[in-house]
N, C-alpha and C. Protein backbone atom coordinates (compact mmCIF):
# COMPACT_ATOMS: atom_id res chain seq x y z
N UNK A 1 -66.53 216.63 63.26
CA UNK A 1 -67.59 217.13 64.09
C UNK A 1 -68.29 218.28 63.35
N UNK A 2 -69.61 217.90 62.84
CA UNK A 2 -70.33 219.25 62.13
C UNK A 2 -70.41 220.41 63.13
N UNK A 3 -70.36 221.70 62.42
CA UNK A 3 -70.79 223.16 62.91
C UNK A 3 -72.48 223.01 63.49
N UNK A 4 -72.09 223.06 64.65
CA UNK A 4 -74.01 223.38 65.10
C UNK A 4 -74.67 224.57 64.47
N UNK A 5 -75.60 225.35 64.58
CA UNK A 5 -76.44 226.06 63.93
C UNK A 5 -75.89 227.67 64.99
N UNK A 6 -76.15 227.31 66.40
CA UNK A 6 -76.04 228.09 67.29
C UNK A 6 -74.16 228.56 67.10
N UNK A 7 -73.40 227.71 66.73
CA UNK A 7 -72.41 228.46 66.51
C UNK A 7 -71.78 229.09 65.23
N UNK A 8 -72.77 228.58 64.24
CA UNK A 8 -72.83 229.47 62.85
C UNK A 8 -73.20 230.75 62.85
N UNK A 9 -74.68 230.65 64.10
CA UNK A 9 -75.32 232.35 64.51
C UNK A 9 -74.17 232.88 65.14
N UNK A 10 -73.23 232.70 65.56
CA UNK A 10 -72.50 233.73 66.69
C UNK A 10 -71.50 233.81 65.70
N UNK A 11 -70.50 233.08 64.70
CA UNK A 11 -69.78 233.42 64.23
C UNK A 11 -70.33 234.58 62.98
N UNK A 12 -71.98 234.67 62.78
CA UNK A 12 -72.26 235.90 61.88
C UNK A 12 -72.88 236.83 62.77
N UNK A 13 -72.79 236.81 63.60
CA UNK A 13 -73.31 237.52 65.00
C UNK A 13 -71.89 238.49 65.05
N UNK A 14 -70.50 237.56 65.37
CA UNK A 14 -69.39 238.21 65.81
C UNK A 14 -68.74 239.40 64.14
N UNK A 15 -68.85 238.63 62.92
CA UNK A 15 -68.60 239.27 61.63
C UNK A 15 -69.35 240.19 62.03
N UNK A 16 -70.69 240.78 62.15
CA UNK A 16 -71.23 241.86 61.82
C UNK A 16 -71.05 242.70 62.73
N UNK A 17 -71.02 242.41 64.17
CA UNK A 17 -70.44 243.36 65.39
C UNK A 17 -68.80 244.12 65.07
N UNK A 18 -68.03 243.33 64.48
CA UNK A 18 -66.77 243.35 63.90
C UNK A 18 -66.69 244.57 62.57
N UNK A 19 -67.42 243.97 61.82
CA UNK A 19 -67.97 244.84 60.81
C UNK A 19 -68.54 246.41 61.00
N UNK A 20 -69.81 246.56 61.80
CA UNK A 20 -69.94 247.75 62.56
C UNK A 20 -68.74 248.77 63.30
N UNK A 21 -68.03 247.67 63.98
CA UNK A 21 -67.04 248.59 64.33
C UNK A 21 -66.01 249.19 63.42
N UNK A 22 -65.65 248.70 62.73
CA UNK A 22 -64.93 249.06 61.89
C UNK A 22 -65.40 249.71 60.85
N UNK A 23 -66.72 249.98 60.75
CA UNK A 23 -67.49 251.38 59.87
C UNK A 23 -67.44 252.44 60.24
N UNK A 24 -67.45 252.64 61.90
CA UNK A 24 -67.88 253.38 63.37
C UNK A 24 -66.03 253.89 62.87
N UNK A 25 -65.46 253.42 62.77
CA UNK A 25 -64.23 253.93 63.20
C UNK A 25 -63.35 254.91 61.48
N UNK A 26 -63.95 254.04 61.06
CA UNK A 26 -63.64 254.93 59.40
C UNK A 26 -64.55 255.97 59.38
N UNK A 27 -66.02 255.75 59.78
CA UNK A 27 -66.46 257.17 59.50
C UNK A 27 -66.25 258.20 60.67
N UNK A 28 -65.42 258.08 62.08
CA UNK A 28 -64.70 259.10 62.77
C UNK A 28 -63.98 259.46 61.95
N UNK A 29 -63.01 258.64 61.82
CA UNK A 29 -61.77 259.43 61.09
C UNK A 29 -61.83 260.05 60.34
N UNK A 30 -62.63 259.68 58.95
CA UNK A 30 -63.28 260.60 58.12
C UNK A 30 -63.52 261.80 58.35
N UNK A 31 -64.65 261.96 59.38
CA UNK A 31 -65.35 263.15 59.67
C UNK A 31 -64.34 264.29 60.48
N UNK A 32 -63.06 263.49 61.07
CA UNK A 32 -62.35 264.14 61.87
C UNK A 32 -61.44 264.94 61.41
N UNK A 33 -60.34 263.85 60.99
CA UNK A 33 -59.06 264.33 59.65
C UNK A 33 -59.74 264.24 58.33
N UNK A 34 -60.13 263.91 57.98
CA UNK A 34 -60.64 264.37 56.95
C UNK A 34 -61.24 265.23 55.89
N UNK A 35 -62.46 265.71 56.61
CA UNK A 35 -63.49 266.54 56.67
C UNK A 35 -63.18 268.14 57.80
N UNK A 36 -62.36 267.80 58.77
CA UNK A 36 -62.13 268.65 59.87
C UNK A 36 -63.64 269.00 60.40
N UNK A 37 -64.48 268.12 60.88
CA UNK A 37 -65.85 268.15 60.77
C UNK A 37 -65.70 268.16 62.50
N UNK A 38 -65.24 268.96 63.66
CA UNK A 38 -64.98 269.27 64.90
C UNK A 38 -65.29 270.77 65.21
N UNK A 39 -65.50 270.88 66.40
CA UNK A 39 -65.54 272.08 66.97
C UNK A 39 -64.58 272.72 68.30
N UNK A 40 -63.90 274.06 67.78
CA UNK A 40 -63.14 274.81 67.83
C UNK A 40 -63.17 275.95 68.95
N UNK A 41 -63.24 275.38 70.55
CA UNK A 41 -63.58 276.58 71.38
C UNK A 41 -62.39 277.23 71.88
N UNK A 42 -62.89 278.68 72.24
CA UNK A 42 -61.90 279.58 72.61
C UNK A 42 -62.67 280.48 73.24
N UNK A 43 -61.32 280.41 74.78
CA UNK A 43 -62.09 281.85 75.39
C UNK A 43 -61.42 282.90 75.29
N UNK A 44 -62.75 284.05 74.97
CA UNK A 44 -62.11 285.54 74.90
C UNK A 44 -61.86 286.63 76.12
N UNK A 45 -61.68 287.35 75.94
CA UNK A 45 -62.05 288.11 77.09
C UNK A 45 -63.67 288.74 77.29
N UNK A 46 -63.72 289.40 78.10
CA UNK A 46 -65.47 289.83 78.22
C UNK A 46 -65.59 290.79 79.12
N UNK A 47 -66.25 292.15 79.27
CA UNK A 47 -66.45 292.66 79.40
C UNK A 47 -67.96 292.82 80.26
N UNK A 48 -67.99 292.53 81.81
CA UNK A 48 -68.97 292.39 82.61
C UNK A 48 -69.95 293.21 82.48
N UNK A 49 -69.53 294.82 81.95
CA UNK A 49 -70.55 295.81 82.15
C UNK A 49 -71.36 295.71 80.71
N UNK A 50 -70.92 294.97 79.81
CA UNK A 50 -71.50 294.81 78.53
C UNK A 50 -71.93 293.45 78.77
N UNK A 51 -71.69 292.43 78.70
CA UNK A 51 -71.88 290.97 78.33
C UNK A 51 -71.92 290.12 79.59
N UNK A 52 -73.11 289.70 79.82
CA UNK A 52 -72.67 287.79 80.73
C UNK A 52 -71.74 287.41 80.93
N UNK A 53 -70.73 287.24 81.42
CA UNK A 53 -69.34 286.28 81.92
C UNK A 53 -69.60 285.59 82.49
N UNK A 54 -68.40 284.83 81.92
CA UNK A 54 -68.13 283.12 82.68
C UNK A 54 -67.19 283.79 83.54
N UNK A 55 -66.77 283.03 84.34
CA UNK A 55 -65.63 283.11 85.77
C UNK A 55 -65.27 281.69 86.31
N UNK A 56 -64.05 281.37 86.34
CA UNK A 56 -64.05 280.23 86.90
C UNK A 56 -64.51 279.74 88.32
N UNK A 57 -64.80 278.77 88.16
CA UNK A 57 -65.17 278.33 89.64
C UNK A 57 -64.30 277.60 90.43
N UNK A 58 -63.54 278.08 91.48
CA UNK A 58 -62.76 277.45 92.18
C UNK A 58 -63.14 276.74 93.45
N UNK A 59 -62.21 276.11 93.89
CA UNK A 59 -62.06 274.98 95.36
C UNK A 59 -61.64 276.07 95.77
N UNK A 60 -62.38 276.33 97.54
CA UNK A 60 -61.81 276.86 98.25
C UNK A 60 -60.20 276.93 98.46
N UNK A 61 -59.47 275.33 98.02
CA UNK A 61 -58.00 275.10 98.61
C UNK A 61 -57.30 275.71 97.08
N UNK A 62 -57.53 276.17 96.00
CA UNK A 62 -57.02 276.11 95.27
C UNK A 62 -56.26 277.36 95.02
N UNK A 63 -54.80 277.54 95.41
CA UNK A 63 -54.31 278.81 94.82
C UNK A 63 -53.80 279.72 93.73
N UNK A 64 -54.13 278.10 92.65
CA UNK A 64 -54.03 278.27 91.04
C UNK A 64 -54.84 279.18 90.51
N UNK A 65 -56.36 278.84 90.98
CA UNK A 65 -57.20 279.22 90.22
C UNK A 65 -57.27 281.19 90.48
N UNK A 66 -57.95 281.32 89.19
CA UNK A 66 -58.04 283.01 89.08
C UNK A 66 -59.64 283.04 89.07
N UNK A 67 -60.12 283.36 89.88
CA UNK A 67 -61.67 283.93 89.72
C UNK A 67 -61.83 285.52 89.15
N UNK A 68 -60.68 286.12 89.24
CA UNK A 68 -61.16 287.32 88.56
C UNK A 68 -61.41 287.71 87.04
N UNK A 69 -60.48 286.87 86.75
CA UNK A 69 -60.64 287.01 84.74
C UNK A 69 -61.95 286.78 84.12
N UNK A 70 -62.48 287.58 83.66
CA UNK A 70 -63.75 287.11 82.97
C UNK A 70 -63.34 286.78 81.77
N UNK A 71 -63.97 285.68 81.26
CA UNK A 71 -63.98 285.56 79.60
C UNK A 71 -65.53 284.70 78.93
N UNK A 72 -65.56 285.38 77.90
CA UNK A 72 -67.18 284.32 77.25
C UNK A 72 -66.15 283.24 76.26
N UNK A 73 -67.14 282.92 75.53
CA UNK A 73 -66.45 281.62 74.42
C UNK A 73 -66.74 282.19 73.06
N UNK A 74 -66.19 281.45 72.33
CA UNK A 74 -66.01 281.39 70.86
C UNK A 74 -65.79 280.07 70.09
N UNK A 75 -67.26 279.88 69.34
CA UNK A 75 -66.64 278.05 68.75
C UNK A 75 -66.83 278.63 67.20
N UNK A 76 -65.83 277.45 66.57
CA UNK A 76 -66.27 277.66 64.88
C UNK A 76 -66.00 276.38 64.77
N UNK A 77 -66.21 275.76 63.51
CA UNK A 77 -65.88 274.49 62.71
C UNK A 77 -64.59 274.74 62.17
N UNK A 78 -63.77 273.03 62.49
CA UNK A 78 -62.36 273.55 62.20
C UNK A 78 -62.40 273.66 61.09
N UNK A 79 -62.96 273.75 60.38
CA UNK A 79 -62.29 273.71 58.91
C UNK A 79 -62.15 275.39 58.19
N UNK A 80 -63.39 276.59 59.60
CA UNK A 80 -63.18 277.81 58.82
C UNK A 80 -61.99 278.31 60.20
N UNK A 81 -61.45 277.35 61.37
CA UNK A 81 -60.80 278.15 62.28
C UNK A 81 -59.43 278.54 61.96
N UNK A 82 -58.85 277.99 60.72
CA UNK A 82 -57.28 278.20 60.47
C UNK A 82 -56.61 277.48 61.80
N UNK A 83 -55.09 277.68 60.52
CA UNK A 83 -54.24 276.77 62.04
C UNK A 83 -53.60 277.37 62.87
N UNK A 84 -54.14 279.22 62.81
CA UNK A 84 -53.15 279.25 63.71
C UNK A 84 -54.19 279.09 64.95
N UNK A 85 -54.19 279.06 66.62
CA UNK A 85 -55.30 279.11 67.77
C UNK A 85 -55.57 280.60 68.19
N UNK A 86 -54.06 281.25 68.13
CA UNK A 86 -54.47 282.17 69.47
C UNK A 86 -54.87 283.35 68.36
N UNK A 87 -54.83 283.26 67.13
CA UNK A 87 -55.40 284.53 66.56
C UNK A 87 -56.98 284.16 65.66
N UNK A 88 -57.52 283.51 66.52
CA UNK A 88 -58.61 283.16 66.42
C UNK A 88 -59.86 283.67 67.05
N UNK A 89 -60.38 284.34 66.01
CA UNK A 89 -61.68 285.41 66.71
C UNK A 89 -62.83 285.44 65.94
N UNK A 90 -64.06 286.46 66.54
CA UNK A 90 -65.51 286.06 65.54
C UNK A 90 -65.35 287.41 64.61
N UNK A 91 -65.63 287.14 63.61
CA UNK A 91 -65.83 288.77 62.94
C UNK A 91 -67.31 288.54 63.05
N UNK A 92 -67.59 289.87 63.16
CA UNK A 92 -69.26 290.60 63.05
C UNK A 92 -69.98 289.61 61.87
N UNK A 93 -70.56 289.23 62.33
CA UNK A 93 -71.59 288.82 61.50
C UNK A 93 -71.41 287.68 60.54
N UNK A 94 -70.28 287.16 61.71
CA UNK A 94 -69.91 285.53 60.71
C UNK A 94 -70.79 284.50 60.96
N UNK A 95 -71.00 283.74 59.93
CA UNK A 95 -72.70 282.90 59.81
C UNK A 95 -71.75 281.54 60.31
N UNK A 96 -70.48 281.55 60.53
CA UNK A 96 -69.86 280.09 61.50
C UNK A 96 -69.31 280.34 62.67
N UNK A 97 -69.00 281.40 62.64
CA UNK A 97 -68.36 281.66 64.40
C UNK A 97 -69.83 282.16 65.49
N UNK A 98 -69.58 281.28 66.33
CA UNK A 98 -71.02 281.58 67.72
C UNK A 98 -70.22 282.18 68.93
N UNK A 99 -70.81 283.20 69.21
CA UNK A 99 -70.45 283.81 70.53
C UNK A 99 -71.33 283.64 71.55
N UNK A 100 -70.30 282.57 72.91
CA UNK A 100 -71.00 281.97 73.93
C UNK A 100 -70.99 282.76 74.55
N UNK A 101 -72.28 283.35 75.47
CA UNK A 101 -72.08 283.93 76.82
C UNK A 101 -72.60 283.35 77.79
N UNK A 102 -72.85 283.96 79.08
CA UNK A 102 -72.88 282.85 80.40
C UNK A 102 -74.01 283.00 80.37
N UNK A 103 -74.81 281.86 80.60
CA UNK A 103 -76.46 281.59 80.96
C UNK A 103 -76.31 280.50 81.49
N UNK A 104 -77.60 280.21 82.29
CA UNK A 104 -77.81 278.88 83.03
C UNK A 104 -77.42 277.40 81.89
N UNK A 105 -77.74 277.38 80.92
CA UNK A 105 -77.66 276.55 79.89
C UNK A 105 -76.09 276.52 78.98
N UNK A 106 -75.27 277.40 79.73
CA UNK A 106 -74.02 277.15 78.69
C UNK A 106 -72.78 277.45 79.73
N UNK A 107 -73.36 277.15 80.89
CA UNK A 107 -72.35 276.89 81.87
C UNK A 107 -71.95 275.42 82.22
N UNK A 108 -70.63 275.17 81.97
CA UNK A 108 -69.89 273.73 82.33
C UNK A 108 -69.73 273.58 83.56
N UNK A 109 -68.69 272.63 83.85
CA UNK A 109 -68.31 272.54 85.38
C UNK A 109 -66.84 273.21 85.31
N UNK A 110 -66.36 273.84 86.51
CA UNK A 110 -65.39 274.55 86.89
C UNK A 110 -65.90 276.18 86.39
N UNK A 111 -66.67 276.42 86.39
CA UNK A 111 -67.28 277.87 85.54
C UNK A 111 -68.60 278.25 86.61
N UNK A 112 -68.57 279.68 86.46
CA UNK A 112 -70.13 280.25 86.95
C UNK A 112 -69.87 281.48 86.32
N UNK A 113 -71.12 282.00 86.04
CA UNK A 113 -71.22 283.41 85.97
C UNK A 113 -71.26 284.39 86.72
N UNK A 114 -70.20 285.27 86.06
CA UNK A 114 -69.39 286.72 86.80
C UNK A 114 -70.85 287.32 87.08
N UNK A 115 -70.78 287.63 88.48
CA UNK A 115 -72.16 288.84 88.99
C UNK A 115 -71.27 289.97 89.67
């Protein structure tokens, strides 16, 4: 029984979908372990009378949550964050570490800004 035409298209239809994925997935990894080509957030503490704060935003039912702690953020690229986490901070005037503070535009969910 010859190969029809229509199932020659799908079997180079299915190779190249196949193909794609498996480019898609080497160049994550790459960029990930590889490269350490990710970003590195951390919250600091913050200081309301100086800086914007974040504050978490809680469920009324929730007795976990802490609304009083203020903290802003801190991202770098892993590759300048080192391994250790918790001694991870911005020095003055580092051209890779960004210091987040609270604005309408860099608030997530579970977060609002400390007033």
């Amino acid at each position: 029984m010859p190969i029809e035409k229509n199932d020659e298209y799908s079997r180079y239809l299915l190779l190249a979908v196949c193909l794609a994925f498996f480019l898609v997935l080497v160049f994550s990894y790459y960029n990930i372990f590889i490269k350490n080509d990710y970003i590195v957030t951390k919250q600091i503490p913050c200081d309301p009378n100086t800086y914007s704060c974040f504050v978490s935003d809680c469920e009324s039912n929730d007795s976990t949550c802490d609304t009083t702690t203020t903290y802003m953020k801190i991202q770098v690229p892993s590759k300048y964050a080192g391994s250790d986490y918790d001694a991870l901070s911005c020095a003055e005037n580092s051209f890779f570490c960004k210091i987040i503070t609270c604005q309408a535009s860099t608030v997530e969910a579970g977060e609002k800004c400390f007033k």
